[in-house]
N, C-alpha and C. Protein backbone atom coordinates (compact mmCIF):
# COMPACT_ATOMS: atom_id res chain seq x y z
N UNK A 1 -155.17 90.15 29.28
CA UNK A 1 -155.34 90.77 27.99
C UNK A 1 -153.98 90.88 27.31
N UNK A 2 -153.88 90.70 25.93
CA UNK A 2 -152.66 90.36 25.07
C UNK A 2 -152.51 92.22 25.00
N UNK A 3 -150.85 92.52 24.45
CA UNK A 3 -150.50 93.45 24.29
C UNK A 3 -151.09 93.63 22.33
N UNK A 4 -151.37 92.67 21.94
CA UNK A 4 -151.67 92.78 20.57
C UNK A 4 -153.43 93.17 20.43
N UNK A 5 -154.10 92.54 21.37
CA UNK A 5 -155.28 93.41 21.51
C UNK A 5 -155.24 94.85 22.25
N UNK A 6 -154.56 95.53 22.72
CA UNK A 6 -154.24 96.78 22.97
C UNK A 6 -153.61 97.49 22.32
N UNK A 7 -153.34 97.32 21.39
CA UNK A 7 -152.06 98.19 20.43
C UNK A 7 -153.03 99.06 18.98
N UNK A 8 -152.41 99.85 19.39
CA UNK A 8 -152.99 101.40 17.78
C UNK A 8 -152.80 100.93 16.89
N UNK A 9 -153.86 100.34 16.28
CA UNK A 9 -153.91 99.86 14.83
C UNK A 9 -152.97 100.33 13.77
N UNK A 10 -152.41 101.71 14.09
CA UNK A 10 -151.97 102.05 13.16
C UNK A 10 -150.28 101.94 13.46
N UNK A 11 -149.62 102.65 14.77
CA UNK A 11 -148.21 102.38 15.20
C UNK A 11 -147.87 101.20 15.82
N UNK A 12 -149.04 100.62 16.60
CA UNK A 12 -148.65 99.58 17.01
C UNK A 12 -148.17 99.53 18.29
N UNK A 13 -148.55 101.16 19.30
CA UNK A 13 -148.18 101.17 20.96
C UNK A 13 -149.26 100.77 21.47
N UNK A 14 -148.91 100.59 22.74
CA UNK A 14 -149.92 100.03 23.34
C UNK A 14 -150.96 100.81 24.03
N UNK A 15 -151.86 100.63 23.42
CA UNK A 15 -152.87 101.50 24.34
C UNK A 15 -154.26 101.38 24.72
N UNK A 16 -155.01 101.68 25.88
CA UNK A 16 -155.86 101.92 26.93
C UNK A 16 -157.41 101.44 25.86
N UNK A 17 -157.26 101.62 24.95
CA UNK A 17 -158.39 102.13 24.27
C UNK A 17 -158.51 102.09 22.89
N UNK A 18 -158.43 100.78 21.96
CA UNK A 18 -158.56 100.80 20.79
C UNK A 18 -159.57 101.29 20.08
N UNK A 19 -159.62 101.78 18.53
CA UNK A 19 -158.82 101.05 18.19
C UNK A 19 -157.33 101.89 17.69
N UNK A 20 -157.08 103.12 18.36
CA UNK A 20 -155.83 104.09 17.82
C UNK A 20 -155.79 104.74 19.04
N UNK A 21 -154.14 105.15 18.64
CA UNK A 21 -153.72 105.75 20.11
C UNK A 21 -154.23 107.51 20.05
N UNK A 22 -153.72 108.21 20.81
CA UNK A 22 -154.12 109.92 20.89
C UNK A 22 -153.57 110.64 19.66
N UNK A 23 -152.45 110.25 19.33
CA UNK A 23 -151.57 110.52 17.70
C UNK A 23 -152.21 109.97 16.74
N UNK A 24 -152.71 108.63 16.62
CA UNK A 24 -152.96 108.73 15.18
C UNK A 24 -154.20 108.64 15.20
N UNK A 25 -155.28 108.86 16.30
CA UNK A 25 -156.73 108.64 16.24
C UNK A 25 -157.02 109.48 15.48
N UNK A 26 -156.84 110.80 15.97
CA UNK A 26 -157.47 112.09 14.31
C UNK A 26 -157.22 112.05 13.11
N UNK A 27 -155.57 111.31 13.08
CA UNK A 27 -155.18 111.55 11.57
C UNK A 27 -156.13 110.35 10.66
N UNK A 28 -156.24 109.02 11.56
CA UNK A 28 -157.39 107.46 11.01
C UNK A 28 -158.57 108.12 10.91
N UNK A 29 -158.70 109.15 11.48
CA UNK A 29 -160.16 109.12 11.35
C UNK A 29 -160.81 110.48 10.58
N UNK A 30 -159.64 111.23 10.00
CA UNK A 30 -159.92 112.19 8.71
C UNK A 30 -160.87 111.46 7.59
N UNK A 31 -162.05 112.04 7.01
CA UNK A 31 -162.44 111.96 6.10
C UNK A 31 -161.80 113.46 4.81
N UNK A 32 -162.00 113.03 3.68
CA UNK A 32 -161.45 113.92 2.94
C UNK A 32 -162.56 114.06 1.60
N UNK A 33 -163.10 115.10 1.25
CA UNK A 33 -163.72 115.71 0.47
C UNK A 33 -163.56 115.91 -0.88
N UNK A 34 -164.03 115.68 -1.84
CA UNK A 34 -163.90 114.59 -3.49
C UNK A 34 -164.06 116.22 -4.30
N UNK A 35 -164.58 117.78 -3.79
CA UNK A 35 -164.12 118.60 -4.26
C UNK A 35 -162.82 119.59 -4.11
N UNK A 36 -162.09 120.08 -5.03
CA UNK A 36 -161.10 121.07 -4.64
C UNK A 36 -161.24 121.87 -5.82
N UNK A 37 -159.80 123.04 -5.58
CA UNK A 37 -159.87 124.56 -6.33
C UNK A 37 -160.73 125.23 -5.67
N UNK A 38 -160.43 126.65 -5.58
CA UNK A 38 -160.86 127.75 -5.06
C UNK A 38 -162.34 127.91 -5.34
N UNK A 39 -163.17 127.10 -6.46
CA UNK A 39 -164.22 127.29 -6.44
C UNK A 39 -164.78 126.31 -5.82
N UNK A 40 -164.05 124.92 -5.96
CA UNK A 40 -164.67 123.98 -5.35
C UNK A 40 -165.22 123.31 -6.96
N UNK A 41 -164.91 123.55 -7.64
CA UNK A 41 -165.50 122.75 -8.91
C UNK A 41 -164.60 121.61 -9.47
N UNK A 42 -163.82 120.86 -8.82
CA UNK A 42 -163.11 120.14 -9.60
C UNK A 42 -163.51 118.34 -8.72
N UNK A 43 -163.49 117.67 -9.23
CA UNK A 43 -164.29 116.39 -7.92
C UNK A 43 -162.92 115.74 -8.62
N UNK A 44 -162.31 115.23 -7.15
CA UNK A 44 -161.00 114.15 -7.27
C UNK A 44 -161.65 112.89 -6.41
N UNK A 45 -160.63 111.90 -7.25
CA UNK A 45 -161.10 111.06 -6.24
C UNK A 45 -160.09 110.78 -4.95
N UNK A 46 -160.75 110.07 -3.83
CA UNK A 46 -159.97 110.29 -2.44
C UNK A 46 -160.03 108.72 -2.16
N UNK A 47 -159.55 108.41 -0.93
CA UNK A 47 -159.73 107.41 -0.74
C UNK A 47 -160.31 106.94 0.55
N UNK A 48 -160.55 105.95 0.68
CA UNK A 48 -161.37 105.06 1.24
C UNK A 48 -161.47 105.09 2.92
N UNK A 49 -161.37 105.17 4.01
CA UNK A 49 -161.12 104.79 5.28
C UNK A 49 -159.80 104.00 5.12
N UNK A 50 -160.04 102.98 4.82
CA UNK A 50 -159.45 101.82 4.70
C UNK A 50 -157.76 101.95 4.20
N UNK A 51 -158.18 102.41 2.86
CA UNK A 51 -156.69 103.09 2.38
C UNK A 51 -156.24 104.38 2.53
N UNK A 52 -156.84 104.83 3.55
CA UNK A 52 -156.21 105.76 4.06
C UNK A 52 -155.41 105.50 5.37
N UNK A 53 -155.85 104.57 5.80
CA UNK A 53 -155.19 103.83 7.49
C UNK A 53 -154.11 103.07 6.62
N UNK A 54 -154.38 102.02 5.71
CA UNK A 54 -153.21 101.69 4.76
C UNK A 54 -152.31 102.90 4.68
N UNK A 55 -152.39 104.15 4.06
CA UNK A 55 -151.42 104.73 3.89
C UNK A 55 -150.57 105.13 5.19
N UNK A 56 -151.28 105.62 6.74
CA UNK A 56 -150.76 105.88 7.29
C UNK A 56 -149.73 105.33 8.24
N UNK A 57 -150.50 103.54 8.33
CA UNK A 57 -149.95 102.50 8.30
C UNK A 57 -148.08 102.83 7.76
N UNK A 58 -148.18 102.99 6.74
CA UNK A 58 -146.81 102.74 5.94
C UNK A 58 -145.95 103.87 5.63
N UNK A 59 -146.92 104.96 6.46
CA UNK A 59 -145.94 106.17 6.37
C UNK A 59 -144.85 106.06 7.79
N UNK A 60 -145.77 105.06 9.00
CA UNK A 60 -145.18 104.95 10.34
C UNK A 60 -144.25 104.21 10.28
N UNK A 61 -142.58 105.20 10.80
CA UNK A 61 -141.91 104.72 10.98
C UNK A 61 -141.41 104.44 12.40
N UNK A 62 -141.00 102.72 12.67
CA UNK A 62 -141.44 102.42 14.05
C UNK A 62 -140.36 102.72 14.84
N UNK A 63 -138.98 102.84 13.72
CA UNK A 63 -137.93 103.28 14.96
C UNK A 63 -138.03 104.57 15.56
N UNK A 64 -138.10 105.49 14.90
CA UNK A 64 -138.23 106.58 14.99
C UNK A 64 -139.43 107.40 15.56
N UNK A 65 -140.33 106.18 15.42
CA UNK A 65 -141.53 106.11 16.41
C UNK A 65 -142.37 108.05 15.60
N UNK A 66 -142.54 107.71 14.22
CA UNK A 66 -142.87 108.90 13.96
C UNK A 66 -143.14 108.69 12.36
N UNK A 67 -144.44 109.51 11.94
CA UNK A 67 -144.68 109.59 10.66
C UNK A 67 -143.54 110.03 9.50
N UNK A 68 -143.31 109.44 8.72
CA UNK A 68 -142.33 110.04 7.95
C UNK A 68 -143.10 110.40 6.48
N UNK A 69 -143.21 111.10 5.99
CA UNK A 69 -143.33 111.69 4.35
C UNK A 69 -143.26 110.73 3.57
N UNK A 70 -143.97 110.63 2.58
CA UNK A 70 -143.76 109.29 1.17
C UNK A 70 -142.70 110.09 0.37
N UNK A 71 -142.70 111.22 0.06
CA UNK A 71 -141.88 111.77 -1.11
C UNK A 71 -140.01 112.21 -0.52
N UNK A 72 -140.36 112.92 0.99
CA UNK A 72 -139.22 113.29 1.39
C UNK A 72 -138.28 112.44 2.79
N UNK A 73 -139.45 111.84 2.87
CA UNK A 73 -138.86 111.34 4.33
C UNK A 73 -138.77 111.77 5.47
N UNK A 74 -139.10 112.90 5.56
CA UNK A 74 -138.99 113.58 6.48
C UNK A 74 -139.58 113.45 7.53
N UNK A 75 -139.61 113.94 8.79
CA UNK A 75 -140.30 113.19 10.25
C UNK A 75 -141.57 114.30 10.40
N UNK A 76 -143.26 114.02 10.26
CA UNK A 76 -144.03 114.60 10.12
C UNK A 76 -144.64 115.03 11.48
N UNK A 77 -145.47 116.17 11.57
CA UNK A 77 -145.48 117.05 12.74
C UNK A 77 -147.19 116.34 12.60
N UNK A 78 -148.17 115.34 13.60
CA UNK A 78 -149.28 115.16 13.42
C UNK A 78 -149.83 116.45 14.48
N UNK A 79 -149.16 116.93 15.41
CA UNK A 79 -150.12 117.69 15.97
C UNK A 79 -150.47 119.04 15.32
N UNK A 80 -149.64 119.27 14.73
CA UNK A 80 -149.86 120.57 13.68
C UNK A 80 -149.21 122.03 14.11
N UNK A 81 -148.07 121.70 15.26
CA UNK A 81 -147.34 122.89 15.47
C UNK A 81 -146.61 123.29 14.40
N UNK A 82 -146.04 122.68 13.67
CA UNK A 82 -145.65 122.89 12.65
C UNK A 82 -145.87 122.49 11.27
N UNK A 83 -147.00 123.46 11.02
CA UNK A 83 -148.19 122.95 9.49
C UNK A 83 -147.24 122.89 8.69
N UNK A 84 -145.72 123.45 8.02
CA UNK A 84 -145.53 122.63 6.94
C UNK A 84 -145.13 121.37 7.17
N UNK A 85 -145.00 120.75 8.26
CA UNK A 85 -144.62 119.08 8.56
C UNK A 85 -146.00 118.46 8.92
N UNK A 86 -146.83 118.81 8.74
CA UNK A 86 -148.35 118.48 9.07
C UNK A 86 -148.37 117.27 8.02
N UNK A 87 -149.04 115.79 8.25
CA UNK A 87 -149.58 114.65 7.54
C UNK A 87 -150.41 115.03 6.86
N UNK A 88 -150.55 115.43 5.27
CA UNK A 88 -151.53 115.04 4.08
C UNK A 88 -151.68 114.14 3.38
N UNK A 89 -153.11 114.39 2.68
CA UNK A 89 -153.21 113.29 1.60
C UNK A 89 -152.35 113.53 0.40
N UNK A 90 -151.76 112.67 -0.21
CA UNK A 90 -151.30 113.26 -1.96
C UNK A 90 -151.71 111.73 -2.46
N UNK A 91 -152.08 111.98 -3.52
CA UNK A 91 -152.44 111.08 -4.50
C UNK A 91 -151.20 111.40 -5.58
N UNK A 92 -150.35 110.17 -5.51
CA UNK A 92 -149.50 109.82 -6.31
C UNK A 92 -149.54 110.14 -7.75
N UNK A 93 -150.83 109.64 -8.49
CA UNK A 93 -151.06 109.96 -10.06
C UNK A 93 -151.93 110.62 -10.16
N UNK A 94 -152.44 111.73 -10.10
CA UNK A 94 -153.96 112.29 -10.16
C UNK A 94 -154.22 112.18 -11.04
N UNK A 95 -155.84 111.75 -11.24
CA UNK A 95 -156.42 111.77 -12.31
C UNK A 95 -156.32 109.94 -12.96
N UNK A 96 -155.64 109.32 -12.21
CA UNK A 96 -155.40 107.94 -13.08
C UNK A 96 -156.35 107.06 -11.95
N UNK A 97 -157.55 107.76 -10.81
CA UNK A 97 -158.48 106.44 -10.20
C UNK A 97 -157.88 106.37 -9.13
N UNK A 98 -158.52 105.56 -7.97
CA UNK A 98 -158.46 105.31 -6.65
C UNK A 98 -156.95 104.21 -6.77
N UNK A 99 -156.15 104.67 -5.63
CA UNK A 99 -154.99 104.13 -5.27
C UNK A 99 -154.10 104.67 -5.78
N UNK A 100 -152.47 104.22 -4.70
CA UNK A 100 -151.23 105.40 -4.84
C UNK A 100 -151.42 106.43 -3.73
N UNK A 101 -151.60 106.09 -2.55
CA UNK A 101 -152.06 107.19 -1.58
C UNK A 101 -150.84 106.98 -1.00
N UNK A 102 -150.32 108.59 -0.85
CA UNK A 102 -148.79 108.82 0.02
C UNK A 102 -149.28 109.63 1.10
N UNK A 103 -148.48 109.58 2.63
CA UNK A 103 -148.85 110.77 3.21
C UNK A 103 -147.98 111.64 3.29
N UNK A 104 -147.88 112.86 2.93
CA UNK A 104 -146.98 113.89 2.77
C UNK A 104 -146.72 115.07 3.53
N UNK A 105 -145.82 115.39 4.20
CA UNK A 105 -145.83 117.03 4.65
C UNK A 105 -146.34 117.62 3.68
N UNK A 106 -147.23 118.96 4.22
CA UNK A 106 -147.81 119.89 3.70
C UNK A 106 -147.34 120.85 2.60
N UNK A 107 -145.92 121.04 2.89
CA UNK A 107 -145.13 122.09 1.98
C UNK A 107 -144.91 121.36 1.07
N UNK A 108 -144.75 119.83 0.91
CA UNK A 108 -144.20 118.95 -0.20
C UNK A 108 -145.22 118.99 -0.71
N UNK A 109 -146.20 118.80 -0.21
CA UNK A 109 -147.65 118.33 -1.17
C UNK A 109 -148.10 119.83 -2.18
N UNK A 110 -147.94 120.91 -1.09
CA UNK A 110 -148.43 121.85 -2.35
C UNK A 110 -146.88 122.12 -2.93
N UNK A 111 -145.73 121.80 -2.80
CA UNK A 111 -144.76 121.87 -4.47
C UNK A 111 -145.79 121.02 -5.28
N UNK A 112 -145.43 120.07 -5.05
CA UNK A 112 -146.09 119.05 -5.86
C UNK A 112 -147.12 119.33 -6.89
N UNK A 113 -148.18 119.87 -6.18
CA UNK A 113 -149.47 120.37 -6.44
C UNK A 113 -150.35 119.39 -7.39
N UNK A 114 -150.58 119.56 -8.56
CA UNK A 114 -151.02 118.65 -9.81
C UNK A 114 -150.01 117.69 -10.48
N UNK A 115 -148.99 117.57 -10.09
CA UNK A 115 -148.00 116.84 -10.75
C UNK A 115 -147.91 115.00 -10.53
N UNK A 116 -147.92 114.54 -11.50
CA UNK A 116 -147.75 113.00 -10.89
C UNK A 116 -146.55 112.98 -10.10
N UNK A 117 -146.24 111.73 -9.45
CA UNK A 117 -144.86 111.54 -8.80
C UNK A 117 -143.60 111.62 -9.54
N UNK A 118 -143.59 111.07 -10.98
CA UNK A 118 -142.41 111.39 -11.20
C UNK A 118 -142.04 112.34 -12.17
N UNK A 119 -143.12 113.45 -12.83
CA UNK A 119 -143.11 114.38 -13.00
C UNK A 119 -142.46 115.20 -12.27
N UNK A 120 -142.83 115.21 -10.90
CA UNK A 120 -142.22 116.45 -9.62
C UNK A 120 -140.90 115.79 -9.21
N UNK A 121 -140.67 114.93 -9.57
CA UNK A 121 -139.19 113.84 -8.91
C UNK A 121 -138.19 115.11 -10.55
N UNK A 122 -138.76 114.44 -11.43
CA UNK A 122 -138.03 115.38 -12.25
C UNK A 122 -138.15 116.98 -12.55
N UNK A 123 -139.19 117.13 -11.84
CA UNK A 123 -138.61 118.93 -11.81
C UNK A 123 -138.18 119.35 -11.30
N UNK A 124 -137.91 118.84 -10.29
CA UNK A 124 -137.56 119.07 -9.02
C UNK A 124 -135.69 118.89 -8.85
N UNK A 125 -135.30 117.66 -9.92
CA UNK A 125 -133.97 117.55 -9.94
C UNK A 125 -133.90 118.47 -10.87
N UNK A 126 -134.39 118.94 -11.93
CA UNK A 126 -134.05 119.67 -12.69
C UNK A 126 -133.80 121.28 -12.32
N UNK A 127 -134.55 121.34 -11.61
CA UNK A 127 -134.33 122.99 -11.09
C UNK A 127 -133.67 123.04 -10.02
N UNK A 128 -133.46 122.16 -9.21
CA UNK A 128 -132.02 121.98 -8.47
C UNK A 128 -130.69 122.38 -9.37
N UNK A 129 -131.03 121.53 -10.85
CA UNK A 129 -129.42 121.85 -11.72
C UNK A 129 -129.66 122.98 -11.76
N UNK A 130 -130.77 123.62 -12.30
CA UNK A 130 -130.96 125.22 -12.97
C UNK A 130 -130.66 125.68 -11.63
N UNK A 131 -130.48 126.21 -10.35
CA UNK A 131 -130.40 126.84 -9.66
C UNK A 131 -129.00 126.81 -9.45
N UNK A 132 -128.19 125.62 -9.73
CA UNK A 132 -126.90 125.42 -8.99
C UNK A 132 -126.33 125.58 -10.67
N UNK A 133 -126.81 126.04 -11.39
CA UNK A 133 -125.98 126.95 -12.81
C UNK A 133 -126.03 126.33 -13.88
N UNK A 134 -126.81 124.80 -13.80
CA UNK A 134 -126.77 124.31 -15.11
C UNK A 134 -127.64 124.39 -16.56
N UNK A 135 -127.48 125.06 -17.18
CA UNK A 135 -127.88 126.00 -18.37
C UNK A 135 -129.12 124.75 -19.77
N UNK A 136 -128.42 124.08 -19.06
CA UNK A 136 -128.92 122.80 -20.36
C UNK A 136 -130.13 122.15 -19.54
N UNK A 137 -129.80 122.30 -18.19
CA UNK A 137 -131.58 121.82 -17.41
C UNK A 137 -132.48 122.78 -17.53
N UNK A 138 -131.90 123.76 -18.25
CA UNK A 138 -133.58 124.86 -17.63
C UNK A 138 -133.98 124.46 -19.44
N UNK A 139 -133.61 124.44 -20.28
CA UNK A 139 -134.37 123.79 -21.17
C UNK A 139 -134.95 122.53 -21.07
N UNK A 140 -134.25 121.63 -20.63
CA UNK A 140 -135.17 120.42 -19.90
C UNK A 140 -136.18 120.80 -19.48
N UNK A 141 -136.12 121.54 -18.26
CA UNK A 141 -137.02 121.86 -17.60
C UNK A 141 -138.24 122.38 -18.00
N UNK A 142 -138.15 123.35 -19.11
CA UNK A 142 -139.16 124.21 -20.04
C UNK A 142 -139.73 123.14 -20.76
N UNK A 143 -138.82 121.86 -21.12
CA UNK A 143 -139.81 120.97 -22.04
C UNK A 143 -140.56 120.26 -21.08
N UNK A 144 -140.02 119.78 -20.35
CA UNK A 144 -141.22 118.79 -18.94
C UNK A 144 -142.15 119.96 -18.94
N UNK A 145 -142.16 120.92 -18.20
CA UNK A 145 -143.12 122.30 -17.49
C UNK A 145 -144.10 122.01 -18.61
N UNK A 146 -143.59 122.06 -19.92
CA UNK A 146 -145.03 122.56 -21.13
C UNK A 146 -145.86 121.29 -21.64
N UNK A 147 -145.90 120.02 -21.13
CA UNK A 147 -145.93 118.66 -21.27
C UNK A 147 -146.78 117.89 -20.14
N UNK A 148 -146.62 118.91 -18.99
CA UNK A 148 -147.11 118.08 -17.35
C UNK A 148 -148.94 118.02 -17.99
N UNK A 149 -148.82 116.54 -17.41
CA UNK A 149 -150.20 115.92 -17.49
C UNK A 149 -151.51 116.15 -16.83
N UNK A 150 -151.23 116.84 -15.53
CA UNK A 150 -152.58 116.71 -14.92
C UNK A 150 -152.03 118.29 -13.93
N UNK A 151 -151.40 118.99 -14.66
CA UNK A 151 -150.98 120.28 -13.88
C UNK A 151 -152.29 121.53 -14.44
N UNK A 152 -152.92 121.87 -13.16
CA UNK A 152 -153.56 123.07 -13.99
C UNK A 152 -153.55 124.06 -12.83
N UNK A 153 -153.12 125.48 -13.85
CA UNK A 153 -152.78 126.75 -13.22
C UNK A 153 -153.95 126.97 -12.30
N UNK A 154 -153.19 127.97 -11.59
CA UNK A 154 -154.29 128.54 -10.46
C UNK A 154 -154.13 130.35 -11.12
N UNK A 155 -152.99 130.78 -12.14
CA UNK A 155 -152.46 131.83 -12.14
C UNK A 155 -153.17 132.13 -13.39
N UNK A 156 -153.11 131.19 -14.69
CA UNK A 156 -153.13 131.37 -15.60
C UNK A 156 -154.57 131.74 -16.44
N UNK A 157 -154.89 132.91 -16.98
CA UNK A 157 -156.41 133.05 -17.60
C UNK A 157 -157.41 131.97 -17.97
N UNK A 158 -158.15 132.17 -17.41
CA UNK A 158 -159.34 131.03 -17.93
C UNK A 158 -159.90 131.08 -18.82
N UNK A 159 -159.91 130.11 -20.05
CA UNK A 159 -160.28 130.41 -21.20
C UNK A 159 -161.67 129.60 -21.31
């Protein structure tokens, strides 16, 4: 038997029992649910089996022999000792249709929250300046904040 018919579809070790090893069998085989918000009234779209093994596929990094983050890079925790390094879904553009699937630590994904990708790429540098004293980003910042496309409060009155 070839080492290529034994190997986790998704990292690519070798193992006993295709078609995924003990690490990424749960995370391949998450389904994910097309409602969210606290009421459950909002239907997103998710993705597929398929592109979701695609995503996780390309989140695996092989030297390091470990999931890394689409947004931060960071080395992701699949067993879940440590839920903010936990593998999520984020959908890159929300609201713009199926595809753009990143897998993200948990704490990144809810900064993120409703924001496209480079919406949060720029608020994110921006309030870095505003924090480290720069006076002319937090007006930046106030104009992106009042402009974001697919951001909706969880705080703010429902009209």
């Amino acid at each position: 038997m070839s080492d290529k018919g034994r190997a986790c579809a998704i990292c690519e070790v070798v193992i006993e029992a295709p078609p995924f090893c003990v690490t990424c069998g749960p995370l391949a085989r998450r389904r994910f649910g097309r409602k969210r918000g606290r009421r459950r009234d909002r239907v997103v779209d998710v993705p597929t089996g398929a592109q979701w093994r695609d995503a996780l596929r390309a989140a695996w990094d092989r030297d390091a022999k470990s999931f890394r983050c689409g947004i931060s890079g960071v080395r992701l925790d699949p067993s879940g000792l440590i839920p903010a390094l936990y593998p999520t879904l984020d959908h890159a553009s929300p609201g713009r249709g199926a595809g753009g699937w990143l897998v993200v630590a948990a704490a990144i994904n809810d900064m993120k929250s409703d924001l496209d990708l480079d919406e949060a790429k720029r608020a994110w540098a921006l309030l870095s300046a505003v924090v480290g004293g720069t006076r002319s980003a937090s007006d930046e910042l106030e104009r992106l904040l009042s402009g974001l496309k697919h951001f909706r409060s969880r705080a703010a009155p429902r009209g």
